[in-house]
PDB file of N, CA and C in Angstrom:
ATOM      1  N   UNK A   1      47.982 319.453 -66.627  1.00  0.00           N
ATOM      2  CA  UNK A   1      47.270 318.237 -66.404  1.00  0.00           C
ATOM      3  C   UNK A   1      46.473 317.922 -67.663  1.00  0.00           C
ATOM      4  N   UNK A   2      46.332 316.537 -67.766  1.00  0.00           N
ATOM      5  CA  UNK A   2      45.982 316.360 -69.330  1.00  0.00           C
ATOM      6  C   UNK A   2      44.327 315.463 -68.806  1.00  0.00           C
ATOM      7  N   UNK A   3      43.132 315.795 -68.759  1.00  0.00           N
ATOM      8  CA  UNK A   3      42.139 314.846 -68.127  1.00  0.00           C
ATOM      9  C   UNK A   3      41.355 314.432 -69.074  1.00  0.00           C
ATOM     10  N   UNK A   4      41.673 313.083 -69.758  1.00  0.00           N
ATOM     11  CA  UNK A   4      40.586 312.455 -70.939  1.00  0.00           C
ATOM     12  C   UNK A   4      38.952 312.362 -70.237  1.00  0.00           C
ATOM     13  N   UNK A   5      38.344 313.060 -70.798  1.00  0.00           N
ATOM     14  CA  UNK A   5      36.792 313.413 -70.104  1.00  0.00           C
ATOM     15  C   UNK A   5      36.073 311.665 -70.275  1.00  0.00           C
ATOM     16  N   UNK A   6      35.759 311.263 -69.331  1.00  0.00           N
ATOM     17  CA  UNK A   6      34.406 309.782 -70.060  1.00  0.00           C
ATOM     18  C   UNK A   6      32.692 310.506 -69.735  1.00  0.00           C
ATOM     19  N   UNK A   7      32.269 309.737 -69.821  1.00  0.00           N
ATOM     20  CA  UNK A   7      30.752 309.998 -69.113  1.00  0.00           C
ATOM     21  C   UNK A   7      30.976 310.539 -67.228  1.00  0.00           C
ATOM     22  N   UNK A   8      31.622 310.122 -67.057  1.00  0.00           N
ATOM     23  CA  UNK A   8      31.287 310.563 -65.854  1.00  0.00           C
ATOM     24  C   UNK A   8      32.334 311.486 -64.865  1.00  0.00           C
ATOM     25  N   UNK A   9      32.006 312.525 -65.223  1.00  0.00           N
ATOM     26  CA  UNK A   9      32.935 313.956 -64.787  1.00  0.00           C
ATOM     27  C   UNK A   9      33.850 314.005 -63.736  1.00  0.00           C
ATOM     28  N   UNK A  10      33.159 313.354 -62.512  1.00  0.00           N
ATOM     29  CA  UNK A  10      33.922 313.700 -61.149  1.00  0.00           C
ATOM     30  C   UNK A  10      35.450 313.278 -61.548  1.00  0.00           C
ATOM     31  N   UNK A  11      35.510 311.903 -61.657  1.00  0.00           N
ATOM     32  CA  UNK A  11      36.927 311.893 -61.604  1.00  0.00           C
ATOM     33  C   UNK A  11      37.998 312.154 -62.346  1.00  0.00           C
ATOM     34  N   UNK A  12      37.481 313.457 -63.177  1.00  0.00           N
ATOM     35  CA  UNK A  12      38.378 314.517 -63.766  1.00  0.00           C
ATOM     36  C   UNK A  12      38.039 315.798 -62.894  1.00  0.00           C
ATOM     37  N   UNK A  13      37.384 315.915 -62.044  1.00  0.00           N
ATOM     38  CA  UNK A  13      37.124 317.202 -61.376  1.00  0.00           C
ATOM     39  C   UNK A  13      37.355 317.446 -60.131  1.00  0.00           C
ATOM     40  N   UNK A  14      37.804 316.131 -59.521  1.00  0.00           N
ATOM     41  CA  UNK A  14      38.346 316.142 -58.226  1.00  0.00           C
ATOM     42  C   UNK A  14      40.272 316.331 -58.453  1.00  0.00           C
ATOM     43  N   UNK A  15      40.248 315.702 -59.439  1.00  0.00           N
ATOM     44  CA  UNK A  15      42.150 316.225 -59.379  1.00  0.00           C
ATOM     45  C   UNK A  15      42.480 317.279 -59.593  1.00  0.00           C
ATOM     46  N   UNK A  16      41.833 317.808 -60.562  1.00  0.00           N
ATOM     47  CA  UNK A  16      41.774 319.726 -61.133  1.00  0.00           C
ATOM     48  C   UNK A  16      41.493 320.236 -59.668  1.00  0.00           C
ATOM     49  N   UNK A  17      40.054 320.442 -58.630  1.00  0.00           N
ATOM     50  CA  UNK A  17      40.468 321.020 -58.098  1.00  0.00           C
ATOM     51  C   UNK A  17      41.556 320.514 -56.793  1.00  0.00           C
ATOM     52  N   UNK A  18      41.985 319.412 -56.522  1.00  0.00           N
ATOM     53  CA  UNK A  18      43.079 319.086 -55.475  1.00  0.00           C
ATOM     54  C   UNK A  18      44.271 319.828 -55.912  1.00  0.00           C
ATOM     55  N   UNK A  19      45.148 319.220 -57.154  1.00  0.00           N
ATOM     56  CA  UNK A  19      46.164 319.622 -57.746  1.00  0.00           C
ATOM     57  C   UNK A  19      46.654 321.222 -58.296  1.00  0.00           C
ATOM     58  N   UNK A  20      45.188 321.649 -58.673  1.00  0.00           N
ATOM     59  CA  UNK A  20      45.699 323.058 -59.011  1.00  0.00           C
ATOM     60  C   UNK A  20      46.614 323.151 -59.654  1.00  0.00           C
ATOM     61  N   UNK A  21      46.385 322.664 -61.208  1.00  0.00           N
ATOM     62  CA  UNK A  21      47.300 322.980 -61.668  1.00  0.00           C
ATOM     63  C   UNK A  21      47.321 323.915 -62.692  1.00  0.00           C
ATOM     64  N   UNK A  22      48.382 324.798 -63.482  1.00  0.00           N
ATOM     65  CA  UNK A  22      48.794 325.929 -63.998  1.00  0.00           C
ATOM     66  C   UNK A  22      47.350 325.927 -65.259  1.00  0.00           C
ATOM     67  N   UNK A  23      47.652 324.699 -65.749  1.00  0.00           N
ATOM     68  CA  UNK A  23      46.638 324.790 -67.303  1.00  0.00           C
ATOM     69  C   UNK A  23      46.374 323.212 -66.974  1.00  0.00           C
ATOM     70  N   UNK A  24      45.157 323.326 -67.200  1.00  0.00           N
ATOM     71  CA  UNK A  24      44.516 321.963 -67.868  1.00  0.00           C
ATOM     72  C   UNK A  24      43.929 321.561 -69.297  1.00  0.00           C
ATOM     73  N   UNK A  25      44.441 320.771 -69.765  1.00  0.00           N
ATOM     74  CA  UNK A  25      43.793 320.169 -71.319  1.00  0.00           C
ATOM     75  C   UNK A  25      42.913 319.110 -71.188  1.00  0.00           C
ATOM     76  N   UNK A  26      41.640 320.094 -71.214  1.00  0.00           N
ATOM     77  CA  UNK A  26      40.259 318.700 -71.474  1.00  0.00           C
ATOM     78  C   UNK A  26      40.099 318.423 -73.050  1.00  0.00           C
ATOM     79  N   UNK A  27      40.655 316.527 -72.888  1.00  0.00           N
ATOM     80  CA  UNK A  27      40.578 315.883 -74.272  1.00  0.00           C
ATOM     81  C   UNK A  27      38.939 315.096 -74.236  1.00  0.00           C
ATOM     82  N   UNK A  28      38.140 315.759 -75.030  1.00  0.00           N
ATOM     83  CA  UNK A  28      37.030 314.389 -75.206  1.00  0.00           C
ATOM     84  C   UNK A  28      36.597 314.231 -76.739  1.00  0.00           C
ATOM     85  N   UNK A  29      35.418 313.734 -76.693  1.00  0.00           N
ATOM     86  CA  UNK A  29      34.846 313.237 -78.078  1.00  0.00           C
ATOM     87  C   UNK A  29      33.096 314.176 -78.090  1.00  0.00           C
ATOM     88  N   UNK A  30      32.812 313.715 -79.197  1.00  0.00           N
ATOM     89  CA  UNK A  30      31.499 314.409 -79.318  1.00  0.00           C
ATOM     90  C   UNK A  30      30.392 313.749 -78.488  1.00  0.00           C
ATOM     91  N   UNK A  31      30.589 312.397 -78.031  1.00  0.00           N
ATOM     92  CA  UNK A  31      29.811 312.391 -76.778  1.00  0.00           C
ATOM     93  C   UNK A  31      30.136 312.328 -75.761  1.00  0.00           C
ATOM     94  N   UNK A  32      31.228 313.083 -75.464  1.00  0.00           N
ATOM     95  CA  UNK A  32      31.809 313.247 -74.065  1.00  0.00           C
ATOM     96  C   UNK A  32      31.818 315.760 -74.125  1.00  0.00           C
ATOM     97  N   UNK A  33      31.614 315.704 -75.029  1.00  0.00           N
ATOM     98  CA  UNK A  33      31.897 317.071 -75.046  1.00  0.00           C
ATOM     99  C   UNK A  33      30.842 317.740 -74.012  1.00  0.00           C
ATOM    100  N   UNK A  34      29.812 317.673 -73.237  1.00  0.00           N
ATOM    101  CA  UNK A  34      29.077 318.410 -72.612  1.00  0.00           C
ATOM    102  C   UNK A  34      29.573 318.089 -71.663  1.00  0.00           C
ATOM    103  N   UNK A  35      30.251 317.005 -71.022  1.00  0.00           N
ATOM    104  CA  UNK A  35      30.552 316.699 -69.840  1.00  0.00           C
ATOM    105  C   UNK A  35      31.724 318.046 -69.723  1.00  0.00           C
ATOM    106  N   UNK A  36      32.564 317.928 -70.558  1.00  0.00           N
ATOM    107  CA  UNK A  36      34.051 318.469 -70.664  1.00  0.00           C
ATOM    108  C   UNK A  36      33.286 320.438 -70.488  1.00  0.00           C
ATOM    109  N   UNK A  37      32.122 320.525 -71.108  1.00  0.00           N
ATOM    110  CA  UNK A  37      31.448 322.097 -70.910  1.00  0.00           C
ATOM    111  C   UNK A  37      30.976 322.158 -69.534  1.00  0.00           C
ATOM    112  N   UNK A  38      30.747 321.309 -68.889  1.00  0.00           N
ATOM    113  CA  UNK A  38      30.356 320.983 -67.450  1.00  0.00           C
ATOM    114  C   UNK A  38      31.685 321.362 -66.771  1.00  0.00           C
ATOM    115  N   UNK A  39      32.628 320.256 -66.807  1.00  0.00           N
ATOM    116  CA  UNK A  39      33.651 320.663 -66.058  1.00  0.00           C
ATOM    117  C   UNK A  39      34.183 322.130 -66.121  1.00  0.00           C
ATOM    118  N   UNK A  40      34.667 322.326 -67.324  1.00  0.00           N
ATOM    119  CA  UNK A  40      34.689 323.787 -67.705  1.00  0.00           C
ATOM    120  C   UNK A  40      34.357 324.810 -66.604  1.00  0.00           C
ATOM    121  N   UNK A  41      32.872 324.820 -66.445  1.00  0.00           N
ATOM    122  CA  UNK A  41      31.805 325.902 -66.337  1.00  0.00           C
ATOM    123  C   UNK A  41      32.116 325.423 -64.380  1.00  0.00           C
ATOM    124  N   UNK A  42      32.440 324.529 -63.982  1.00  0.00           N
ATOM    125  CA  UNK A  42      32.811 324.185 -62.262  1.00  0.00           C
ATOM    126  C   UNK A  42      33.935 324.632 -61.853  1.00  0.00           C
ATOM    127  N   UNK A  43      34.652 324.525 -62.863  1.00  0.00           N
ATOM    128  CA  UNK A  43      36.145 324.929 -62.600  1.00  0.00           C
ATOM    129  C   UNK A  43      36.818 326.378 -62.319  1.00  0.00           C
ATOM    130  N   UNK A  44      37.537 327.233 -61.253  1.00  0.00           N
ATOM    131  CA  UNK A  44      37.568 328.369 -61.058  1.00  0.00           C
ATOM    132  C   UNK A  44      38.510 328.593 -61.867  1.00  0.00           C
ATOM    133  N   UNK A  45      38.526 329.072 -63.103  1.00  0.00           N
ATOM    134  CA  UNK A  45      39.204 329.817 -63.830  1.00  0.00           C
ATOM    135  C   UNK A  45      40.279 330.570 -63.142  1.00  0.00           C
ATOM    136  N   UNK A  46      40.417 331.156 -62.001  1.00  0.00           N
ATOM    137  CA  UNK A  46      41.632 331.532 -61.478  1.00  0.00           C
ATOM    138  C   UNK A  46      42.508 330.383 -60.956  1.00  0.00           C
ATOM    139  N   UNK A  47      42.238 328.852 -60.897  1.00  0.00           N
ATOM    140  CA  UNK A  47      43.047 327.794 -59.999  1.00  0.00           C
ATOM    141  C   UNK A  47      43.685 327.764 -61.437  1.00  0.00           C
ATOM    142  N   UNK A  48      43.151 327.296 -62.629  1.00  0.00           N
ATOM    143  CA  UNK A  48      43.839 326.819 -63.727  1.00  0.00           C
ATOM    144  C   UNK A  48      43.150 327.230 -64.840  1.00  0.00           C
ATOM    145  N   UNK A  49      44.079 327.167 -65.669  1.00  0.00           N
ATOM    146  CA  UNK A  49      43.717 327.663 -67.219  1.00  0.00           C
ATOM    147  C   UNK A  49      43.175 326.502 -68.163  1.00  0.00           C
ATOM    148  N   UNK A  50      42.117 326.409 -68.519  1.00  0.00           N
ATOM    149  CA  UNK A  50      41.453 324.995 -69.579  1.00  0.00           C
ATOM    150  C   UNK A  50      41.782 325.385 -71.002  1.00  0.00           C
ATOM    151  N   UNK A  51      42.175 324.670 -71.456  1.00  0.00           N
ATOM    152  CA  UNK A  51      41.929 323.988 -72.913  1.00  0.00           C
ATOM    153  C   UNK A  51      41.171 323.134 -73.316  1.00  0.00           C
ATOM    154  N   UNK A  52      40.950 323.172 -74.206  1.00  0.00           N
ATOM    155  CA  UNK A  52      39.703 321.922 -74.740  1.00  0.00           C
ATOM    156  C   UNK A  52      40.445 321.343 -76.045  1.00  0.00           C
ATOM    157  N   UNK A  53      40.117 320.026 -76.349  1.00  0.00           N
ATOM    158  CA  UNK A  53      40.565 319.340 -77.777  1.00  0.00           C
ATOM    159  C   UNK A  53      39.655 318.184 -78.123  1.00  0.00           C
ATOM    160  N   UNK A  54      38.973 318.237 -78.650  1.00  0.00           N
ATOM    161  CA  UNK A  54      38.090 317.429 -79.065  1.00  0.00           C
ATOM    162  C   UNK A  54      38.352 316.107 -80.357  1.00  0.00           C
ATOM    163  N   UNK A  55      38.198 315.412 -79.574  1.00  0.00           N
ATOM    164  CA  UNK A  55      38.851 313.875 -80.517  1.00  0.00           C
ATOM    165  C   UNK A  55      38.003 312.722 -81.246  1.00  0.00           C
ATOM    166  N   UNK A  56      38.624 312.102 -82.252  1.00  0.00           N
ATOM    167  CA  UNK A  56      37.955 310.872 -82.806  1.00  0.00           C
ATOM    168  C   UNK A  56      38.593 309.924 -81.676  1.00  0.00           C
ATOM    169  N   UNK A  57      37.554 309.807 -81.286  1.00  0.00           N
ATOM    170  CA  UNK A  57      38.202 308.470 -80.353  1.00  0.00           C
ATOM    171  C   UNK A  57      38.190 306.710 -80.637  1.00  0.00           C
ATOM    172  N   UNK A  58      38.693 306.906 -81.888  1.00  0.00           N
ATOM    173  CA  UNK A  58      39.052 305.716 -83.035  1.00  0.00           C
ATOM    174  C   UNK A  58      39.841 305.786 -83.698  1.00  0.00           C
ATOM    175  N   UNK A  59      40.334 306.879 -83.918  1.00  0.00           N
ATOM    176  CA  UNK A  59      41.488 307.271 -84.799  1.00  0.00           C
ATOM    177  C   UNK A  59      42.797 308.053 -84.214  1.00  0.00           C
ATOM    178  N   UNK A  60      43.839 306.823 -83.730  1.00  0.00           N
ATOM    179  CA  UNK A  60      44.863 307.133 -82.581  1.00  0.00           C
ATOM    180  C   UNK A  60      45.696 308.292 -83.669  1.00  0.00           C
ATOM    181  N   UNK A  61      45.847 307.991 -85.149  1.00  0.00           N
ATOM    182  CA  UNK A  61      47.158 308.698 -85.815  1.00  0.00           C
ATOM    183  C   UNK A  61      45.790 310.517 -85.827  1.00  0.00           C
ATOM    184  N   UNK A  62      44.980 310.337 -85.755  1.00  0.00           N
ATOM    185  CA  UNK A  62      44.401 311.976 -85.969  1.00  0.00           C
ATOM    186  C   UNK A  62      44.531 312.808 -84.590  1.00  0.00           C
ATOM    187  N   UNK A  63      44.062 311.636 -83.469  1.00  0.00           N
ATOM    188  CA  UNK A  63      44.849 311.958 -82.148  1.00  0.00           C
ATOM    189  C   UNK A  63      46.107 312.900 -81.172  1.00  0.00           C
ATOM    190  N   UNK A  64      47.081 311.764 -82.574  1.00  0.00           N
ATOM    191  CA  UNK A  64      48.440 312.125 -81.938  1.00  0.00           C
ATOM    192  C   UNK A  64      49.172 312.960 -82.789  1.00  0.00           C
ATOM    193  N   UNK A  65      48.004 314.066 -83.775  1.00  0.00           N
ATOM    194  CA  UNK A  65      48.284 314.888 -84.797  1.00  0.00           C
ATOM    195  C   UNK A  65      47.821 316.191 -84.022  1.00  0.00           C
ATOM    196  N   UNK A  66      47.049 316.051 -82.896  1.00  0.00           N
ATOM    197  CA  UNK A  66      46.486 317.765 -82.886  1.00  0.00           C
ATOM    198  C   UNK A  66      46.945 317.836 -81.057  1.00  0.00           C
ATOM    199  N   UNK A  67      48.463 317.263 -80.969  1.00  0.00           N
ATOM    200  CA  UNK A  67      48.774 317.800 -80.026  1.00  0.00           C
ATOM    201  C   UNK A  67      49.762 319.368 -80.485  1.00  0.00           C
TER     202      UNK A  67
END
């Protein structure tokens, strides 16, 4: 599951835990990054595995470089 973090967490944190899925990749920005340490830190590490990737969220070609 791929969940672009905004300001407001839940509705990246209600599909993680419904879906359960294998690995999740939390994409945010530097003012979305505490949210994305929030979710993180809610999330049972045994439902799914997190990643984190932290983005310019202005710059689509640096984006679609650090998949």
């Amino acid at each position: 599951m791929i969940a672009f973090i905004g300001e407001q967490p839940i509705p990246n944190l209600v599909p993680i835990k419904i879906k359960k899925p294998n690995k999740t990749l939390l994409v945010f920005t530097k003012l979305t990054k505490s949210k994305a340490e929030n979710i993180k830190k809610l999330v049972d590490l045994k439902i799914t595995k997190i990643e984190k990737c932290e983005v310019d969220p202005y710059d689509i070609f640096y984006i679609n470089n650090k998949r």
